[in-house]
N, C-alpha and C. Protein backbone atom coordinates (compact mmCIF):
# COMPACT_ATOMS: atom_id res chain seq x y z
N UNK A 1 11.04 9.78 40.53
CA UNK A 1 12.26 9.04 40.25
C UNK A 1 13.44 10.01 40.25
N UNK A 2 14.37 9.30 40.56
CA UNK A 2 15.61 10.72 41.05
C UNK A 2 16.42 10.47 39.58
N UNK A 3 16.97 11.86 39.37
CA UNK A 3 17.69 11.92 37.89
C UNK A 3 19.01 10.88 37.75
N UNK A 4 19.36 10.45 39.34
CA UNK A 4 20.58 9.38 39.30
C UNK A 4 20.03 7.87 38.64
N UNK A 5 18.51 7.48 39.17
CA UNK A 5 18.23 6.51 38.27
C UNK A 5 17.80 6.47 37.10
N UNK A 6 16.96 7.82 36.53
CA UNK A 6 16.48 7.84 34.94
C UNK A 6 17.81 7.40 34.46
N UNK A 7 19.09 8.26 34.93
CA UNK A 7 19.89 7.99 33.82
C UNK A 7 21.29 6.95 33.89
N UNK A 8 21.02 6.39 34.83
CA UNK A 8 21.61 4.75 34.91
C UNK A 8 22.15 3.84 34.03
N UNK A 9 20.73 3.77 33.79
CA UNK A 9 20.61 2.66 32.73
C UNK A 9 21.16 3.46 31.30
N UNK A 10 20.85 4.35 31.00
CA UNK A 10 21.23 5.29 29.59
C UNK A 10 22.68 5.34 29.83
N UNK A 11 23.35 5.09 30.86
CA UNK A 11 24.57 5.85 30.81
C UNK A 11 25.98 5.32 30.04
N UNK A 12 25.76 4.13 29.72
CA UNK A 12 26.68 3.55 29.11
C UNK A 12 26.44 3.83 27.63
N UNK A 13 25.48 4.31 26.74
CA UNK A 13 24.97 5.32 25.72
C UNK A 13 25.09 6.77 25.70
N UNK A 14 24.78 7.18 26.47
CA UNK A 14 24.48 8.74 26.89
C UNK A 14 25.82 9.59 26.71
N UNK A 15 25.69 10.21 25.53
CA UNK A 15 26.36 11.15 25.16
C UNK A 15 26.42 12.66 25.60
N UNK A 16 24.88 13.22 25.32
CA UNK A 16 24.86 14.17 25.93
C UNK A 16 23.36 15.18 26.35
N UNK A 17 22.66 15.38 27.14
CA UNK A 17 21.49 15.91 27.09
C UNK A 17 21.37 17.37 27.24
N UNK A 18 20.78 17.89 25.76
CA UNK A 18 21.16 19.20 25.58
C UNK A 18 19.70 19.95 25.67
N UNK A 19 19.81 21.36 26.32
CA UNK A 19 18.34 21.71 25.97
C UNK A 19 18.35 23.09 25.18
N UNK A 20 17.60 22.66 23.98
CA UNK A 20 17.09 23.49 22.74
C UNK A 20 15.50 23.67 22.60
N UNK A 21 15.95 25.58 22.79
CA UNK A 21 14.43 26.40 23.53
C UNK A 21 13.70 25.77 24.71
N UNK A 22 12.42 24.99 24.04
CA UNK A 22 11.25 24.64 25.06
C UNK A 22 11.37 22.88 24.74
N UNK A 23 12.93 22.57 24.10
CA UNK A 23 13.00 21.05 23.99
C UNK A 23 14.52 20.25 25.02
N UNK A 24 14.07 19.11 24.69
CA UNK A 24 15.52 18.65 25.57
C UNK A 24 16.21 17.50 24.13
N UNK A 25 17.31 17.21 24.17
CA UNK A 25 18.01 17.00 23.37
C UNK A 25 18.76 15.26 23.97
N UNK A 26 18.10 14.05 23.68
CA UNK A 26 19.19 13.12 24.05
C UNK A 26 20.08 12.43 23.38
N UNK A 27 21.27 13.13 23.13
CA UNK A 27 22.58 12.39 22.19
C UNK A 27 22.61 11.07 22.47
N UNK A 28 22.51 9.80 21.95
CA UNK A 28 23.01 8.60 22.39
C UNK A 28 23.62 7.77 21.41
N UNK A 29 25.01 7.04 21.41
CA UNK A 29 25.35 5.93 20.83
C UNK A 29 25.24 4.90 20.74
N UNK A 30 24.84 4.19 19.73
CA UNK A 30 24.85 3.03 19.89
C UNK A 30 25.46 2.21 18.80
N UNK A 31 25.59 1.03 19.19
CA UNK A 31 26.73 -0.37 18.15
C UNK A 31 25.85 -0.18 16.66
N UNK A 32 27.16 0.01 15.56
CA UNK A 32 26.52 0.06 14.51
C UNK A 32 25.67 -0.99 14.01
N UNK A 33 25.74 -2.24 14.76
CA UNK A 33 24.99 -3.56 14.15
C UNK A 33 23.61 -3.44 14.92
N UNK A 34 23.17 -2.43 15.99
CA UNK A 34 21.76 -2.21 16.53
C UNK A 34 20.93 -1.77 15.57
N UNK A 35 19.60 -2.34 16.17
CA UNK A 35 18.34 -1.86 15.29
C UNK A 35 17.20 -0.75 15.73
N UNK A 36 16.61 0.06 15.43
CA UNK A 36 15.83 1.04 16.06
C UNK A 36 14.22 0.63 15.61
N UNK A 37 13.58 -0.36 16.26
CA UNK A 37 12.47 -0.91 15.90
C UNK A 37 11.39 0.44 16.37
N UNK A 38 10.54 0.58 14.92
CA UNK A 38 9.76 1.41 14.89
C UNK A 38 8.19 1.78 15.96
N UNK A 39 8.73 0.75 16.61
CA UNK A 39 7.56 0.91 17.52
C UNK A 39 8.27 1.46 18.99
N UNK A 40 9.52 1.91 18.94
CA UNK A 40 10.45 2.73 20.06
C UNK A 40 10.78 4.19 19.30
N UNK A 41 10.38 4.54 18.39
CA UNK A 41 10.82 5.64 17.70
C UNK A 41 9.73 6.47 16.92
N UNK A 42 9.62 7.84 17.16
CA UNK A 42 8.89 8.57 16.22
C UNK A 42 9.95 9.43 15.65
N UNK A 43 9.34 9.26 14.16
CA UNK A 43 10.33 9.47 13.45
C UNK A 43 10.63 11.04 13.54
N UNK A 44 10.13 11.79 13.72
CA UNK A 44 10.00 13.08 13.45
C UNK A 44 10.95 13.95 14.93
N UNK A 45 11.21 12.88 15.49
CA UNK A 45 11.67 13.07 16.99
C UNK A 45 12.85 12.50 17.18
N UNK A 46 13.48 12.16 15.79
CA UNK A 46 14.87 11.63 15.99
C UNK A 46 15.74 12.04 14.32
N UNK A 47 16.89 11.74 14.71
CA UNK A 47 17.75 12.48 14.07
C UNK A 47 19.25 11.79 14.33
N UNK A 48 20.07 10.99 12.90
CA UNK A 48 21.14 10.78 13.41
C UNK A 48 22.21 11.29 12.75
N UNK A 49 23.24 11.81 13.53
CA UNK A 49 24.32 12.68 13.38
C UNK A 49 25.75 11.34 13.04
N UNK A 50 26.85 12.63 12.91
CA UNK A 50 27.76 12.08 12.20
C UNK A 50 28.74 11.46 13.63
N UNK A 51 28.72 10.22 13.35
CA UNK A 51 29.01 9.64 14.76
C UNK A 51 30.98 9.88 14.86
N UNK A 52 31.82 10.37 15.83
CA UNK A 52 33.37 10.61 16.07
C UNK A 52 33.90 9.02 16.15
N UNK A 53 33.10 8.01 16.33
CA UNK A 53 33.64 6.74 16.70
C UNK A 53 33.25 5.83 15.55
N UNK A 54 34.15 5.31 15.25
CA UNK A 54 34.19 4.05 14.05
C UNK A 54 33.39 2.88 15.03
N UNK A 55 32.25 2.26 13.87
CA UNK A 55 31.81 1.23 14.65
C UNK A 55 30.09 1.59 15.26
N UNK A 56 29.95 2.83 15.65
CA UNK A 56 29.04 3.41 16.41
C UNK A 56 28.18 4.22 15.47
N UNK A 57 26.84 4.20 15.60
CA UNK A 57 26.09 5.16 15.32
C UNK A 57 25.13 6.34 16.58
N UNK A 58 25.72 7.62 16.25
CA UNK A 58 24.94 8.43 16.93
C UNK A 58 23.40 9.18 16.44
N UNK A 59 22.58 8.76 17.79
CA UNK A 59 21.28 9.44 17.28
C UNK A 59 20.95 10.47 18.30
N UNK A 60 20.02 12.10 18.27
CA UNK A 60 19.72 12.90 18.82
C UNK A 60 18.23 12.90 18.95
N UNK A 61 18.02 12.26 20.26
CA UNK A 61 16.04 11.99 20.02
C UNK A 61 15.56 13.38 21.18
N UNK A 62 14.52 13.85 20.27
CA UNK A 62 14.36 15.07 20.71
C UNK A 62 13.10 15.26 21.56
N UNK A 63 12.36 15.70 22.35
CA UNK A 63 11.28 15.53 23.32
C UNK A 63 11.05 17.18 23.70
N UNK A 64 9.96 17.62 23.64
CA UNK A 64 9.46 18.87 24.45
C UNK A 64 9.54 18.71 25.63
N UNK A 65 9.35 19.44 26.40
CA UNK A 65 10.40 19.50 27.61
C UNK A 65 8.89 19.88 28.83
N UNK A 66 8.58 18.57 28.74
CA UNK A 66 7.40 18.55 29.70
C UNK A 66 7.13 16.63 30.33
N UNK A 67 7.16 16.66 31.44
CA UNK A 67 7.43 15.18 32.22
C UNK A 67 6.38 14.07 31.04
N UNK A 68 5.20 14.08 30.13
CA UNK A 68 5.36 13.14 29.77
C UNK A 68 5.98 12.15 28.45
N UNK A 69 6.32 13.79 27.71
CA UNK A 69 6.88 13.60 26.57
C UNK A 69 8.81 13.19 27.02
N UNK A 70 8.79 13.75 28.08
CA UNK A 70 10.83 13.62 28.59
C UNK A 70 10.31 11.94 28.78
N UNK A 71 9.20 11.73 29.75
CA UNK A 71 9.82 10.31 30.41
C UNK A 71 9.42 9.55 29.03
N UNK A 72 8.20 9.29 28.13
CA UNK A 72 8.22 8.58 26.78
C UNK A 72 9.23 8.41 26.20
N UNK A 73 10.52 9.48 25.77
CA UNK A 73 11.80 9.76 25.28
C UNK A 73 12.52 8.70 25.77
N UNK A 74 12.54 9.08 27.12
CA UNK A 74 13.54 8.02 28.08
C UNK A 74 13.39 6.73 27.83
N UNK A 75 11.86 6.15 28.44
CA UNK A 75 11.71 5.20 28.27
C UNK A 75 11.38 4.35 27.00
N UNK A 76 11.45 5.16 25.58
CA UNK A 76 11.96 4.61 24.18
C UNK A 76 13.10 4.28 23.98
N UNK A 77 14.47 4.58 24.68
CA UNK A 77 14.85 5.12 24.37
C UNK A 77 16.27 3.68 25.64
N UNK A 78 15.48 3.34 26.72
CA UNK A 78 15.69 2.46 27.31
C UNK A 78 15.19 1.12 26.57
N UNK A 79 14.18 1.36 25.83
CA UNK A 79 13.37 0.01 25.14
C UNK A 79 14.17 -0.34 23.93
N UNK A 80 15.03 0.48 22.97
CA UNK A 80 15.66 0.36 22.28
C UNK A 80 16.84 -0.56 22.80
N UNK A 81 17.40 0.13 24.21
CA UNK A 81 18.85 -0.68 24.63
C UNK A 81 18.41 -2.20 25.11
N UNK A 82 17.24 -2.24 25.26
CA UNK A 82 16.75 -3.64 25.88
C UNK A 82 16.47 -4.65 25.10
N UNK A 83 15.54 -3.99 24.08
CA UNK A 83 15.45 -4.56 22.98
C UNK A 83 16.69 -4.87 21.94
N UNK A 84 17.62 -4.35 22.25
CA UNK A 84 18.90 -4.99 21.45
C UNK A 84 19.98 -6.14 22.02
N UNK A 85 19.68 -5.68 23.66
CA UNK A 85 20.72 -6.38 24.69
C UNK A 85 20.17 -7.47 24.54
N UNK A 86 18.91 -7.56 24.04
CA UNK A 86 18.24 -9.47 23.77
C UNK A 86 18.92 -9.85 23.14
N UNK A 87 18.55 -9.00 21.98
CA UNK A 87 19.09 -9.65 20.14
C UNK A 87 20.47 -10.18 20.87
N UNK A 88 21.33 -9.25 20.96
CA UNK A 88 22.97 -9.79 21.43
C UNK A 88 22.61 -11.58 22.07
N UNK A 89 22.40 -11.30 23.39
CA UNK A 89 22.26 -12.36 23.97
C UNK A 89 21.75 -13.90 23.27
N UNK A 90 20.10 -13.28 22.94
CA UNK A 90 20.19 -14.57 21.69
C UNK A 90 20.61 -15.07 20.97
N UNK A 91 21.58 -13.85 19.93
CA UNK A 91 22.51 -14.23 19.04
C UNK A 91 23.82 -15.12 19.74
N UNK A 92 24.51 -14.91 20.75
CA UNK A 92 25.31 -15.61 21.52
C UNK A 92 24.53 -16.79 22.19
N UNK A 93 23.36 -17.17 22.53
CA UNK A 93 22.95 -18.04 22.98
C UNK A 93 22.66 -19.17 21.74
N UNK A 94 21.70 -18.55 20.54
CA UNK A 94 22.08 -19.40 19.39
C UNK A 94 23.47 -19.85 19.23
N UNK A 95 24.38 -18.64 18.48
CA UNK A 95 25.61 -19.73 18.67
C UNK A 95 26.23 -20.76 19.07
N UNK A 96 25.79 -20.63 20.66
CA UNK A 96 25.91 -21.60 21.57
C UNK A 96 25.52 -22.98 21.62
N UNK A 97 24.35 -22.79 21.00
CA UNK A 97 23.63 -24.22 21.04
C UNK A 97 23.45 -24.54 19.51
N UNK A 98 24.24 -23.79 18.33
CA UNK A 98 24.68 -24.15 17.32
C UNK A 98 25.93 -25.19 17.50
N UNK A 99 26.71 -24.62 18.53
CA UNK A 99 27.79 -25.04 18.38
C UNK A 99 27.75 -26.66 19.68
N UNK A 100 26.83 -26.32 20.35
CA UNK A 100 26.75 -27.78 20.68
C UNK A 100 26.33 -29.14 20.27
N UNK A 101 25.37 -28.52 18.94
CA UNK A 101 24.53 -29.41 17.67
C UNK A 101 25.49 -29.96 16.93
N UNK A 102 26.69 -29.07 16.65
CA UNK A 102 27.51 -29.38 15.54
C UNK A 102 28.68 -30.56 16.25
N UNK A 103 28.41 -30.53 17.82
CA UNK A 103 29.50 -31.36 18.32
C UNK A 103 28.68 -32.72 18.45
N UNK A 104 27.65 -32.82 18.68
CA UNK A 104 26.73 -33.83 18.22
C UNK A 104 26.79 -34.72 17.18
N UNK A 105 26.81 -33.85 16.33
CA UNK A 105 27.00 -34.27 14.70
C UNK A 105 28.25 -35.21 14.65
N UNK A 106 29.19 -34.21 15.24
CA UNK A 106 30.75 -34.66 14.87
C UNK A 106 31.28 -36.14 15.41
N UNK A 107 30.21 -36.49 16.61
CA UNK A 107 30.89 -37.75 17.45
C UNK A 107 29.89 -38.50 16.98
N UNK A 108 28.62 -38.08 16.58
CA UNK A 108 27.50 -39.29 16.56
C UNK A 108 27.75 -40.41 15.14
N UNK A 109 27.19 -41.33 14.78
CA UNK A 109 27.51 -42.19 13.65
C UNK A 109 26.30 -41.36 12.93
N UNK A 110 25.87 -41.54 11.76
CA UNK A 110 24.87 -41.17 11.08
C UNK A 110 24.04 -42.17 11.05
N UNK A 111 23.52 -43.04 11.20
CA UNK A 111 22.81 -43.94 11.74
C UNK A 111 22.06 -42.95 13.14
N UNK A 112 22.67 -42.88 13.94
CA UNK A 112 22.04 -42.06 15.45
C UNK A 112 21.62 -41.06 14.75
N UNK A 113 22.19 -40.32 14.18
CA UNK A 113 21.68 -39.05 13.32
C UNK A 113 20.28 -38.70 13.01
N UNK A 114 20.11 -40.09 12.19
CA UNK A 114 19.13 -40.00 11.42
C UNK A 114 17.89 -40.07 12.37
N UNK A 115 18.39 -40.46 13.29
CA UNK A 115 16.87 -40.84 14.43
C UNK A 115 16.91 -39.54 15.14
N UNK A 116 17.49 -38.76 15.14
CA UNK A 116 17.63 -37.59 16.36
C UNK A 116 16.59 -37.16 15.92
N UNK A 117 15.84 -36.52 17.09
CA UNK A 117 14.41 -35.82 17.17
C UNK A 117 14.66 -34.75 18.72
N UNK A 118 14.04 -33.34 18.24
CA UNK A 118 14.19 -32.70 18.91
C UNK A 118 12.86 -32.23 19.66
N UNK A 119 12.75 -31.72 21.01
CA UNK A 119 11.43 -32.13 21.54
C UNK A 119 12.23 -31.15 22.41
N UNK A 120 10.85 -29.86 21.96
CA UNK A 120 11.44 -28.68 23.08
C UNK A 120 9.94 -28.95 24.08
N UNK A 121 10.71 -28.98 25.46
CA UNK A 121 9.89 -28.48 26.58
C UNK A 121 10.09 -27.44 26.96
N UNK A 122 8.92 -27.21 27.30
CA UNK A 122 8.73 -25.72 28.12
C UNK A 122 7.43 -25.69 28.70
N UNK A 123 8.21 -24.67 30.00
CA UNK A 123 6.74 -24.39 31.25
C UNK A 123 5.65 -23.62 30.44
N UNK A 124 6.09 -22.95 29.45
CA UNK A 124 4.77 -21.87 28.87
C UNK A 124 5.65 -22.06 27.25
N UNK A 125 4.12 -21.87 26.85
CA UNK A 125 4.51 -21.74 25.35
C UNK A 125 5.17 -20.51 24.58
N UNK A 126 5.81 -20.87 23.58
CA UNK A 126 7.09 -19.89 22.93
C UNK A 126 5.81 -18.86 22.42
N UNK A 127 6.75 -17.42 22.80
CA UNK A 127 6.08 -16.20 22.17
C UNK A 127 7.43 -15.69 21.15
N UNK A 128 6.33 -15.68 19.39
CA UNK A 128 6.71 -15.73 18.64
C UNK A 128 6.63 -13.78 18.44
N UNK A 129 7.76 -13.18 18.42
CA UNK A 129 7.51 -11.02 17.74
C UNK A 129 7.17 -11.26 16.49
N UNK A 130 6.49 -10.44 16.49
CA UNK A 130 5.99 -9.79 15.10
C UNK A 130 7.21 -9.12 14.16
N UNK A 131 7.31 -9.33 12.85
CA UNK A 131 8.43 -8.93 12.36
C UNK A 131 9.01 -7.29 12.89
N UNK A 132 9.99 -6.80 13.50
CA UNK A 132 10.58 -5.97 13.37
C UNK A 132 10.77 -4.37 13.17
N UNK A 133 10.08 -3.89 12.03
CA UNK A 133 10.07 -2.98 11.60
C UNK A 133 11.26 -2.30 11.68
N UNK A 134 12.78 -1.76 10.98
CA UNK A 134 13.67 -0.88 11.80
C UNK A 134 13.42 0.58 11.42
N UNK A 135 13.58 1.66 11.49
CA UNK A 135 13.44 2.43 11.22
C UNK A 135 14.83 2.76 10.36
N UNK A 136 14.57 3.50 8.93
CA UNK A 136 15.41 3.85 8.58
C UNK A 136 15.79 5.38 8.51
N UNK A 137 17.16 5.57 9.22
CA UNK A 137 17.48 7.36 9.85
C UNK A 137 18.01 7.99 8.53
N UNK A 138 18.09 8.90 8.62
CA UNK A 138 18.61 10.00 7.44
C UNK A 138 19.59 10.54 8.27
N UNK A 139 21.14 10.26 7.84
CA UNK A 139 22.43 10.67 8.52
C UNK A 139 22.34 12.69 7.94
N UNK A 140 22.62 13.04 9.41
CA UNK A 140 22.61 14.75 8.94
C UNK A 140 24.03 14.90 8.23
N UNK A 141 24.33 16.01 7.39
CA UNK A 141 25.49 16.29 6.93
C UNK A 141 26.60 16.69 7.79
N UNK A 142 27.99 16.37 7.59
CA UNK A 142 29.25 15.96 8.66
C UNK A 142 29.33 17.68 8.48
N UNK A 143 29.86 18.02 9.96
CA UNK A 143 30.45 19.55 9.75
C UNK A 143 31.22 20.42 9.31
């Protein structure tokens, strides 16, 4: 894989990739309302610093500097941004169809109301995640 696509997708995060001794170093930001679900993170391999931007949290996930521990890094690391770009989306897609329920409400009589029944179809059945886990970081001291 050429280093223009590993870091693509990271790049709208990607702060800075530093290499310390026989390790590599990936600075990345992300929205303070993101979550770092523990099954994208070893803890011992991350580290978050004192972020310059209001709003943002910066983390430094650290990897020995050998192709399968760099690409694991990466691709945690991509699973994190993916795994949040859902949450977003769902959260705006709920809204969405909060806010089309509530226009429902607003025109229907309560009489219709009371009969409404909701009846989800679907080609395949709903896959329910397992709760979460986030990891909680230990902010390093500001300089």
């Amino acid at each position: 894989m050429s280093l223009y696509k590993e870091f693509s997708s990271l790049f709208p995060y990607l702060q800075s990739v530093r290499k310390l001794k026989n390790y590599l170093s990936f600075d990345v930001s992300f929205p303070e309302s993101w979550k770092l679900p523990k099954k994208y993170v070893e803890e011992d391999k991350i580290l978050q610093q004192e972020s310059p931007n209001t709003g943002e949290k910066l983390f430094s996930f650290v990897s020995e500097f050998n192709e399968p521990e760099v690409e694991k890094i990466s691709g945690n690391i991509k699973s994190i941004i993916n795994y949040n770009l859902e949450r977003e989306e769902k959260e705006r897609l709920f809204q969405t169809k909060v806010d089309e329920l509530k226009n429902v409400f607003e025109k229907q009589t309560l009489t219709s109301l009371k009969n409404l029944k909701f009846d989800i179809k679907s080609t395949q059945t709903l896959e329910f995640e397992d709760n979460e886990d986030e990891l909680k970081t230990t902010t390093v001291v500001p300089k």
